[in-house]
C-alpha atoms as a PDB file:
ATOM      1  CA  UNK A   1     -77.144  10.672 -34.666  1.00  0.00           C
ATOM      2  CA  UNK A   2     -80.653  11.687 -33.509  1.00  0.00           C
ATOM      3  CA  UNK A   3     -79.231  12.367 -30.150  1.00  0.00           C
ATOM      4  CA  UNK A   4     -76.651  14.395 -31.312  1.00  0.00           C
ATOM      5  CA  UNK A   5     -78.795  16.628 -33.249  1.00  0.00           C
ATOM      6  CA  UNK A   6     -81.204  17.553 -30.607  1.00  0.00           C
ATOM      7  CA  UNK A   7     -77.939  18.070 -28.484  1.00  0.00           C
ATOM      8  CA  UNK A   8     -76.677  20.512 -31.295  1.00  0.00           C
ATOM      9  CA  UNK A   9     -80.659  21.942 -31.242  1.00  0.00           C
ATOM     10  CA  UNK A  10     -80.683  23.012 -27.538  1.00  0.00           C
ATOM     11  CA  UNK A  11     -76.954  24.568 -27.812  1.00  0.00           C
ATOM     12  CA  UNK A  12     -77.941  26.376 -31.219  1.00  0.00           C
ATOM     13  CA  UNK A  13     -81.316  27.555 -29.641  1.00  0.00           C
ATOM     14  CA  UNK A  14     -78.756  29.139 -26.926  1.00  0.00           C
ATOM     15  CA  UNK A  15     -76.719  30.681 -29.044  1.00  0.00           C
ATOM     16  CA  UNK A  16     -79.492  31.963 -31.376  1.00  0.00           C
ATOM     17  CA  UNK A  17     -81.202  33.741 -28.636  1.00  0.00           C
ATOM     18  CA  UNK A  18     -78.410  35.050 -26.820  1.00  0.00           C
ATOM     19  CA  UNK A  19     -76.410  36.164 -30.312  1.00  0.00           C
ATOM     20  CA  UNK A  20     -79.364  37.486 -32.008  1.00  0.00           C
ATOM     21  CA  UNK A  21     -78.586  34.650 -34.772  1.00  0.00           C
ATOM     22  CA  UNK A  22     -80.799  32.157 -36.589  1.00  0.00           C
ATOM     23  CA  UNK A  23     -78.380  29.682 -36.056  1.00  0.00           C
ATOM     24  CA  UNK A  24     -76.312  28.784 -39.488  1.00  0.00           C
ATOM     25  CA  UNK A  25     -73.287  30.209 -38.105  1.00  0.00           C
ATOM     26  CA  UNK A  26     -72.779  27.507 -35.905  1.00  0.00           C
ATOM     27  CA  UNK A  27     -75.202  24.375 -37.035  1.00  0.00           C
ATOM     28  CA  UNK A  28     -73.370  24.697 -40.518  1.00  0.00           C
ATOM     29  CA  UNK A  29     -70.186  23.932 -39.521  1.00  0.00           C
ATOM     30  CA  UNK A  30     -71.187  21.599 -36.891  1.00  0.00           C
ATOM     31  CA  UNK A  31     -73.106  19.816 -39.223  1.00  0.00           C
ATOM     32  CA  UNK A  32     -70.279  19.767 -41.714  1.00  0.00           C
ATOM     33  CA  UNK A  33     -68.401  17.856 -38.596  1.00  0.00           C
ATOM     34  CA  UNK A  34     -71.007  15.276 -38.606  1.00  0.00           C
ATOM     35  CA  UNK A  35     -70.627  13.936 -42.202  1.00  0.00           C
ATOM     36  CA  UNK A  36     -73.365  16.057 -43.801  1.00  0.00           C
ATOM     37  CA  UNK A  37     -72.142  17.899 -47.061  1.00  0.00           C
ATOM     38  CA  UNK A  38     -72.748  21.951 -47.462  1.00  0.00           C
ATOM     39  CA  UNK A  39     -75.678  21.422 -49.193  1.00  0.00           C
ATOM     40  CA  UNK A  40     -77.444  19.217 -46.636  1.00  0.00           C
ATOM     41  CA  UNK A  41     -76.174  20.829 -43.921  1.00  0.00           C
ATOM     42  CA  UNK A  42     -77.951  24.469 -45.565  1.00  0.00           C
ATOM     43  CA  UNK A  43     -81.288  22.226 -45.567  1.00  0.00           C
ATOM     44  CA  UNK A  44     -81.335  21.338 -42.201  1.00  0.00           C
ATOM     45  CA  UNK A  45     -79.959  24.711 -40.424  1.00  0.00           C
ATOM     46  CA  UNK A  46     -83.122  26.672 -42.082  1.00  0.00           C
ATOM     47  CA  UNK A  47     -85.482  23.966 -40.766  1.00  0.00           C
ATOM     48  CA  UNK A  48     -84.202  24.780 -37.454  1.00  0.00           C
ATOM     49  CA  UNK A  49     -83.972  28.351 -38.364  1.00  0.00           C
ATOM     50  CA  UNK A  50     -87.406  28.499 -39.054  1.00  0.00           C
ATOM     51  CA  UNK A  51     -89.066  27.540 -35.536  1.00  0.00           C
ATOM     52  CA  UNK A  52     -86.224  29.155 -33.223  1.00  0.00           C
ATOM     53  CA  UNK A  53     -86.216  32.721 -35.321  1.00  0.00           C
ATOM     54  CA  UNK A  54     -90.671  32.272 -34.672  1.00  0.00           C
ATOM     55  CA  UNK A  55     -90.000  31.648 -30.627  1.00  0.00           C
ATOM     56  CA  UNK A  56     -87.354  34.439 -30.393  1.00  0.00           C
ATOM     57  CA  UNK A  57     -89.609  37.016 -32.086  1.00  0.00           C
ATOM     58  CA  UNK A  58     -92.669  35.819 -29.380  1.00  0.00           C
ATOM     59  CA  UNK A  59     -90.207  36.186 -26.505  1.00  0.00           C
ATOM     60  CA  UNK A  60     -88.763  39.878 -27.614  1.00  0.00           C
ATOM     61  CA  UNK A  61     -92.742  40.631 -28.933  1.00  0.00           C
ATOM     62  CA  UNK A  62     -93.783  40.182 -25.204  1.00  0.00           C
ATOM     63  CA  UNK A  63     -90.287  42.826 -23.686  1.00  0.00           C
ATOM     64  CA  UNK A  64     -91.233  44.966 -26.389  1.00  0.00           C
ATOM     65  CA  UNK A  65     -87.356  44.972 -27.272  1.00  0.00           C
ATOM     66  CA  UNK A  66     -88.358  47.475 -30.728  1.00  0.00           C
ATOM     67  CA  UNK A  67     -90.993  48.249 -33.305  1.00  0.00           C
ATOM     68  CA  UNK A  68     -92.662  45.702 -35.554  1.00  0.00           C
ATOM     69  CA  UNK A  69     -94.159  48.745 -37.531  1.00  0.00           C
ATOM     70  CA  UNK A  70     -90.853  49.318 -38.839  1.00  0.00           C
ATOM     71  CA  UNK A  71     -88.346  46.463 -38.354  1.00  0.00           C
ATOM     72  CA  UNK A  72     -91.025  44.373 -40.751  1.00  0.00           C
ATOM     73  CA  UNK A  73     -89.394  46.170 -43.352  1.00  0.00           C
ATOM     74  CA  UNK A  74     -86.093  44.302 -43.320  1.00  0.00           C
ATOM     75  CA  UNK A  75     -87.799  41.182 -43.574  1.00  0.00           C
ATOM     76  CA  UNK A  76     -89.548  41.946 -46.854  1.00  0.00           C
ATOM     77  CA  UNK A  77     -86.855  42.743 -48.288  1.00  0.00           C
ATOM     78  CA  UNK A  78     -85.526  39.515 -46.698  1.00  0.00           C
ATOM     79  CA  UNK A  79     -87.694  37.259 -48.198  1.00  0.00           C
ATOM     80  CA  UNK A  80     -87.586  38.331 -52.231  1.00  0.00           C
ATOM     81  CA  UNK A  81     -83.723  38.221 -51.554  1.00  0.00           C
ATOM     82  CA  UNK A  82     -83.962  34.868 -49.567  1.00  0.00           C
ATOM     83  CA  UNK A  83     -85.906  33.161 -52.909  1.00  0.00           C
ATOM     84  CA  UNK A  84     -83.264  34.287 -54.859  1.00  0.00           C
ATOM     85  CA  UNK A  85     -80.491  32.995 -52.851  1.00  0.00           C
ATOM     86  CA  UNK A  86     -81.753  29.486 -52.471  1.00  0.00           C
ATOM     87  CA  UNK A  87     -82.583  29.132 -56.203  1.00  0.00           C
ATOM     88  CA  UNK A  88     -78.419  29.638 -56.445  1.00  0.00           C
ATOM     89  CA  UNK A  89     -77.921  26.920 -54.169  1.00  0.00           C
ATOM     90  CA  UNK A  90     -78.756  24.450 -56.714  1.00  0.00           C
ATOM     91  CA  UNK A  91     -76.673  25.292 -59.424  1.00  0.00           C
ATOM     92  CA  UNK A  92     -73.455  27.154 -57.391  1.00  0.00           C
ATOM     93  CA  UNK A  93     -70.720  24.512 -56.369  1.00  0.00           C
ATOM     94  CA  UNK A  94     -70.414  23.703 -53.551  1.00  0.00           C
ATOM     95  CA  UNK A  95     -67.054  24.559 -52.861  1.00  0.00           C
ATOM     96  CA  UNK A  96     -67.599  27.920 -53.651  1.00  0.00           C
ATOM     97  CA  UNK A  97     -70.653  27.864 -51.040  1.00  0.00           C
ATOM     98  CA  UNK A  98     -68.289  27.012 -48.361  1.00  0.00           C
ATOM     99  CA  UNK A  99     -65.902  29.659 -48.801  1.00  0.00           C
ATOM    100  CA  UNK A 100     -68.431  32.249 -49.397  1.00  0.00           C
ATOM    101  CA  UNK A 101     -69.613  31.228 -46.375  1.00  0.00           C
ATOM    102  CA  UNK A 102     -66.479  31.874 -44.618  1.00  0.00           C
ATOM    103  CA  UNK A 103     -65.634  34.809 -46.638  1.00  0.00           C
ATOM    104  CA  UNK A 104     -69.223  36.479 -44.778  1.00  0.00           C
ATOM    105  CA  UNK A 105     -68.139  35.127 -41.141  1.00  0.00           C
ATOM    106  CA  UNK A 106     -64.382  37.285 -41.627  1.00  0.00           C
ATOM    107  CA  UNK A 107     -66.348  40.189 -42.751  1.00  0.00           C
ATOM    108  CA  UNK A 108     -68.547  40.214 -39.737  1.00  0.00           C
ATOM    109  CA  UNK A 109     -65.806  39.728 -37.400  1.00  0.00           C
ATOM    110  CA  UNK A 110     -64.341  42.773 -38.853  1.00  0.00           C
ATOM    111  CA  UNK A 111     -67.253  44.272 -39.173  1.00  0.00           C
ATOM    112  CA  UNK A 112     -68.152  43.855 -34.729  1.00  0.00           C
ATOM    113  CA  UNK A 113     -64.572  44.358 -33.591  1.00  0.00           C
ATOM    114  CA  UNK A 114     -64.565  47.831 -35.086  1.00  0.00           C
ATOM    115  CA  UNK A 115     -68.162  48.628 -33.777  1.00  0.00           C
ATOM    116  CA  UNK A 116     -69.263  50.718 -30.421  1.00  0.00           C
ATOM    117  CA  UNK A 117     -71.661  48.731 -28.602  1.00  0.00           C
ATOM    118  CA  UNK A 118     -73.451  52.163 -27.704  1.00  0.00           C
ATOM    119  CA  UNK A 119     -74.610  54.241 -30.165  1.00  0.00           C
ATOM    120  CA  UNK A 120     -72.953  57.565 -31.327  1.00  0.00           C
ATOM    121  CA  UNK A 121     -76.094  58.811 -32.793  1.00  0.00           C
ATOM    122  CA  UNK A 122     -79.664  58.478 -33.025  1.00  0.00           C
ATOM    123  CA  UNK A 123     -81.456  55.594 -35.319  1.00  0.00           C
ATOM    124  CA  UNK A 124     -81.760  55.901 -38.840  1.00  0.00           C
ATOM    125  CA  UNK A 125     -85.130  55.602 -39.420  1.00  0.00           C
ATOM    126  CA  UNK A 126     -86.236  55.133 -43.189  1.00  0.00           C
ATOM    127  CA  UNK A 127     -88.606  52.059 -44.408  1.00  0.00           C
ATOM    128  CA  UNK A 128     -87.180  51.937 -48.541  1.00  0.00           C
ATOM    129  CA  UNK A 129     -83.679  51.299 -46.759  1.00  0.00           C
ATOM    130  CA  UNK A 130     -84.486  48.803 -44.909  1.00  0.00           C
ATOM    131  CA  UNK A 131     -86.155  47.141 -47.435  1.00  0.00           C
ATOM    132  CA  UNK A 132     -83.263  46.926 -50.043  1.00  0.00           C
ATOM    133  CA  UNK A 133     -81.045  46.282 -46.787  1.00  0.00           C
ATOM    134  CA  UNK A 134     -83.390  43.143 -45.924  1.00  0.00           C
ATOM    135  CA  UNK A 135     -82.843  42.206 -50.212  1.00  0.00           C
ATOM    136  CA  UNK A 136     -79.440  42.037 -50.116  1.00  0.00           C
ATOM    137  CA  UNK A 137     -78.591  40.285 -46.676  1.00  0.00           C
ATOM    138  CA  UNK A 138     -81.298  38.209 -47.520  1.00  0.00           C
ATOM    139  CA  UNK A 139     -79.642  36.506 -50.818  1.00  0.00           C
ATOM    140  CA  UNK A 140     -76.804  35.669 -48.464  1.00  0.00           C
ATOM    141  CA  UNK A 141     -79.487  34.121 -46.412  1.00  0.00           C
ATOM    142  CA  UNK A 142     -80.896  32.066 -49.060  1.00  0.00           C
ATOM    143  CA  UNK A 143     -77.433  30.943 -50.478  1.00  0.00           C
ATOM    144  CA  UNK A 144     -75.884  29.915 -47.114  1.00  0.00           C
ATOM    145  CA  UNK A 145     -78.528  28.633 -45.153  1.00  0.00           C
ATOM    146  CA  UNK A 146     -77.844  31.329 -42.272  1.00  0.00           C
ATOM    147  CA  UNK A 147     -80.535  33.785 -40.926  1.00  0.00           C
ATOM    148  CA  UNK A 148     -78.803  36.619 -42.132  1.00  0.00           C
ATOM    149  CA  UNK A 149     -78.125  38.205 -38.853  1.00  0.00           C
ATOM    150  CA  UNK A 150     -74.503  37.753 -39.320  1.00  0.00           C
ATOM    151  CA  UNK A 151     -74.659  40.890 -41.437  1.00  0.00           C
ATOM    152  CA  UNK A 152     -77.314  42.754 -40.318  1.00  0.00           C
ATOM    153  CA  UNK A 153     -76.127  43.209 -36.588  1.00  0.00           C
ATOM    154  CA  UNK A 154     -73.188  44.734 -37.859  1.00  0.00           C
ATOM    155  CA  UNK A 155     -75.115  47.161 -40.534  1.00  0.00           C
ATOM    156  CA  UNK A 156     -77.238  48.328 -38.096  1.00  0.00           C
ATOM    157  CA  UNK A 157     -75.038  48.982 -35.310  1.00  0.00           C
ATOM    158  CA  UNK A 158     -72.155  50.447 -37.581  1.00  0.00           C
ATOM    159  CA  UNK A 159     -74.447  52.276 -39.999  1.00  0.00           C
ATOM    160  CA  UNK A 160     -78.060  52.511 -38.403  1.00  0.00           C
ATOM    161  CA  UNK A 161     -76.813  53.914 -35.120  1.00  0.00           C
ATOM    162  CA  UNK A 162     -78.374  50.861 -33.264  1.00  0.00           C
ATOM    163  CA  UNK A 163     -77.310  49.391 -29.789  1.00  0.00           C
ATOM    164  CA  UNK A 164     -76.205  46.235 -29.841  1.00  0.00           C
ATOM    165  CA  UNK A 165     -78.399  44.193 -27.931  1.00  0.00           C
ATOM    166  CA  UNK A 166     -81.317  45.711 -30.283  1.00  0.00           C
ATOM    167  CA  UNK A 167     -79.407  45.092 -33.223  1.00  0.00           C
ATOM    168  CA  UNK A 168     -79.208  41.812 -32.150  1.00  0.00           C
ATOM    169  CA  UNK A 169     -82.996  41.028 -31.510  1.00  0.00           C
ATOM    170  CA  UNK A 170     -83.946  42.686 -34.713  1.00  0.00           C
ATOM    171  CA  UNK A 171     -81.585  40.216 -36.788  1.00  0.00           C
ATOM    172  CA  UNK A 172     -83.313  37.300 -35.199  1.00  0.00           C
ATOM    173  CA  UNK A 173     -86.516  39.100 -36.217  1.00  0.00           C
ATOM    174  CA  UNK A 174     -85.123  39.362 -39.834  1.00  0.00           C
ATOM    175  CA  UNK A 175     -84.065  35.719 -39.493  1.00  0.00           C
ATOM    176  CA  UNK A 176     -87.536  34.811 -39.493  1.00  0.00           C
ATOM    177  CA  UNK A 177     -88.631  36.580 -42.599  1.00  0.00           C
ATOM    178  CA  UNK A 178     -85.706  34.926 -44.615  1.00  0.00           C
ATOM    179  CA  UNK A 179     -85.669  31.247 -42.848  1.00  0.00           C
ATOM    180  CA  UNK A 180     -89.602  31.096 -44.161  1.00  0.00           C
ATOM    181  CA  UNK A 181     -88.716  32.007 -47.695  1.00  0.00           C
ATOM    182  CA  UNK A 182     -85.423  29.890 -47.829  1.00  0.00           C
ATOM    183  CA  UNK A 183     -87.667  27.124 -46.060  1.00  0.00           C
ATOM    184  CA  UNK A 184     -90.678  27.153 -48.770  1.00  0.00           C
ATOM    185  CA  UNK A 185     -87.764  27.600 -51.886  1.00  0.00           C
ATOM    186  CA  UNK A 186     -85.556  24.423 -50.925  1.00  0.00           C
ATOM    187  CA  UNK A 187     -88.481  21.964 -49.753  1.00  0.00           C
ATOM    188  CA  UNK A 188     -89.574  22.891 -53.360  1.00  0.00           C
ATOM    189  CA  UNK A 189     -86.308  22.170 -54.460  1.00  0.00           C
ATOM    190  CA  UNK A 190     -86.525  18.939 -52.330  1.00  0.00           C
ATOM    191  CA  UNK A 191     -83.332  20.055 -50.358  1.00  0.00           C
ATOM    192  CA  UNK A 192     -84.449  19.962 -46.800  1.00  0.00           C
ATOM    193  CA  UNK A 193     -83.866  17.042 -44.966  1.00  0.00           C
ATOM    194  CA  UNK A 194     -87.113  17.123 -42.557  1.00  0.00           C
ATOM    195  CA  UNK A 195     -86.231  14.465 -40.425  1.00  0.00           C
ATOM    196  CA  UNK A 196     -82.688  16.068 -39.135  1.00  0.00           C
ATOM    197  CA  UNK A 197     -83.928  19.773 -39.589  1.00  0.00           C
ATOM    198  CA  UNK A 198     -87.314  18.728 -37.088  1.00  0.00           C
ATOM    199  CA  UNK A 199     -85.018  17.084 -34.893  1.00  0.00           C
ATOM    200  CA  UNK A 200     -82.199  20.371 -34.222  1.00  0.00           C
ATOM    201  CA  UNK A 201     -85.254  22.203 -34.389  1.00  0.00           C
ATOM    202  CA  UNK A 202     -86.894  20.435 -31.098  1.00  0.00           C
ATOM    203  CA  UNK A 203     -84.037  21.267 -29.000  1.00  0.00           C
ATOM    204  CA  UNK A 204     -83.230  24.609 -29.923  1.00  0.00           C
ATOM    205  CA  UNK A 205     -87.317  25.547 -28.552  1.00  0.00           C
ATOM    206  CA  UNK A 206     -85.382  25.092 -24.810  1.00  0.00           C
ATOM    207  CA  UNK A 207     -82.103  26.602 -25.911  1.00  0.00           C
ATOM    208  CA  UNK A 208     -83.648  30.074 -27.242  1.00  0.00           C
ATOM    209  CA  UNK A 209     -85.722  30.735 -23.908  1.00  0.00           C
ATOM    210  CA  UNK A 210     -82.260  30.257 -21.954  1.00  0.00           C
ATOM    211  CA  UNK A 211     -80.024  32.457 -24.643  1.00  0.00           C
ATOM    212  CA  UNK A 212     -82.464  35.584 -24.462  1.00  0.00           C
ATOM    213  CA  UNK A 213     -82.541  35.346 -20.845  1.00  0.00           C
ATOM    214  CA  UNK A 214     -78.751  35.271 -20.261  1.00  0.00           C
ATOM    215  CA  UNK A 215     -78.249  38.710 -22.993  1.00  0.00           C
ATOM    216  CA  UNK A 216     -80.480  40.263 -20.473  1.00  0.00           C
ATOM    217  CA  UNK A 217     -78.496  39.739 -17.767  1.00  0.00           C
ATOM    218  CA  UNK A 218     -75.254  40.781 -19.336  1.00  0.00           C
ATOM    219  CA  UNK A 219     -73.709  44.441 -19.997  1.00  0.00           C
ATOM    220  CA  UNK A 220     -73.131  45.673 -23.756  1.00  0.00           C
ATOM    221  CA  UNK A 221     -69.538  45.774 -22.999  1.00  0.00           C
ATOM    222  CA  UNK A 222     -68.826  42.624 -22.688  1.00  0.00           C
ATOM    223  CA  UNK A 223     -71.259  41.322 -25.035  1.00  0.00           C
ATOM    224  CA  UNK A 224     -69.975  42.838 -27.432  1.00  0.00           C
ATOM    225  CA  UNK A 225     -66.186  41.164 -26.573  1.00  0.00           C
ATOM    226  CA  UNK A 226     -68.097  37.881 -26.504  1.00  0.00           C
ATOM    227  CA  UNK A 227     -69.586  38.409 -30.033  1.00  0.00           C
ATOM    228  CA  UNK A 228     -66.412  38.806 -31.114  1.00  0.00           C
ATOM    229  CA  UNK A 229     -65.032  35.568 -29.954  1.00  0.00           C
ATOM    230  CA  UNK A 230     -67.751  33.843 -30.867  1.00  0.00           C
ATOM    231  CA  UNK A 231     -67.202  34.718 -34.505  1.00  0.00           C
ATOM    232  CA  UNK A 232     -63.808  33.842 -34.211  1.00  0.00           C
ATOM    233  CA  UNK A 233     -64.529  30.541 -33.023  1.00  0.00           C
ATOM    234  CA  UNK A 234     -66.585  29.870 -36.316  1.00  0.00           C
ATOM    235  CA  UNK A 235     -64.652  31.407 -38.205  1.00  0.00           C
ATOM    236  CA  UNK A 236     -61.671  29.378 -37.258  1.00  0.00           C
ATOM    237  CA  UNK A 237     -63.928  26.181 -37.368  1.00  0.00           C
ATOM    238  CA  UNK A 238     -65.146  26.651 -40.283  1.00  0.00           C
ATOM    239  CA  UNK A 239     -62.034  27.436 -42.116  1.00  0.00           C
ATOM    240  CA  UNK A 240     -60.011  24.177 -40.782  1.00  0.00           C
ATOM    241  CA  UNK A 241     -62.875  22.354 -42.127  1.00  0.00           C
ATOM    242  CA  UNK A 242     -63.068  24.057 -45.730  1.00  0.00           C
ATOM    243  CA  UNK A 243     -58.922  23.792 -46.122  1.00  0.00           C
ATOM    244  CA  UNK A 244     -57.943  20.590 -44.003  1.00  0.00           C
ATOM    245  CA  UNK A 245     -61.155  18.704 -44.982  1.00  0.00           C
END
């Protein structure tokens, strides 16, 4: 099992860095695979969360991908909504967890497939709103055990009038706000199991360096189309699991 989860670490880091994602959207259901229950599985994603989100935000600090000055506002917001969402873990079934979880992933998809990869107009620029933006996406966070970024690339792409590729950066950013909150509440809550989370979290140091490095390399266009079929993929993963058990 310790194998495995440094194996699921390194592909996670990947995906993390080259989807903008803090990695819930795929260690949760993966993790579900392996025998861990919702709960546990929510533990040990925002373990790992917490030290690829930190390594992406050095790698994109040093390419000067956007503006701390302003994207720090998200993550405030992130982390009083984060606290919130991982004091509902504990008493929310966990049932319900799982399809909320699913219901988010659909949403997304939608969410990407309708969105231009290239903006159609110029940044919204406006600190309160990304603050209460950062709130709400970052109960989700809290509640799920995933970064967040799942909703906020789409928001700020279809809404913000952000590219894509930035969008994506700055939700790994905002991943790191929430992860740290969600992190603090649930060790508190004794929920995080550190032996499994330090383990994923090991591998995905590698993984994050080579996911950034590919979504440099690629053109919008077609990220965008692999986005997409990378949330169908979890989607469709995630749902089998949740109805077929």
């Amino acid at each position: 099992m310790e194998f495995a989860l440094i194996i699921v670490g390194i592909v996670v880091g990947i995906l993390s860095g080259f989807f903008g994602i803090g990695g819930g959207t795929v260690s949760i259901p993966i993790l579900l695979y392996l025998g861990f229950d919702i709960k546990q599985a929510i533990g040990i994603s925002v373990f790992q969360m917490l030290l690829s989100s930190y390594i992406g935000y050095l790698i994109h600090r040093k390419q000067q991908t956007y503006a701390v000055s302003d994207m720090k506002y998200f993550g405030f917001g992130g982390i009083a909504g984060a606290i919130l969402g991982s004091y509902l873990v504990k008493i929310l079934d966990a049932a319900f967890l799982g399809w909320l979880f699913l219901s988010l992933v659909l949403f997304t998809l939608i969410k990407l497939f309708l969105a231009n990869p290239a903006p159609k107009h110029g940044e919204v620029v406006n600190r309160p709103l990304y603050a209460l933006i950062g709130g709400g996406i970052g109960v989700f966070s809290g509640m799920l055990g995933v970064g967040g970024s799942i909703l906020m690339t789409p928001i700020l792409v279809s809404f913000l009038g952000f590219g894509l590729k930035k969008a994506s950066a700055v939700g790994l950013f905002f991943v790191m706000f929430s992860s740290v909150a969600s992190f603090v509440t649930l060790s508190y809550l004794g929920m995080i199991d550190f032996k499994s989370g330090g383990l994923m979290a090991i591998g995905s140091i590698a993984g994050i360096f080579i996911g950034i490095f590919l979504v440099n390399k690629i053109q919008s266009v077609h990220y965008k189309k692999i986005l997409v079929a990378f949330y169908i993929m979890i989607f469709m993963a995630t749902a089998q699991k949740l109805i077929w058990g």
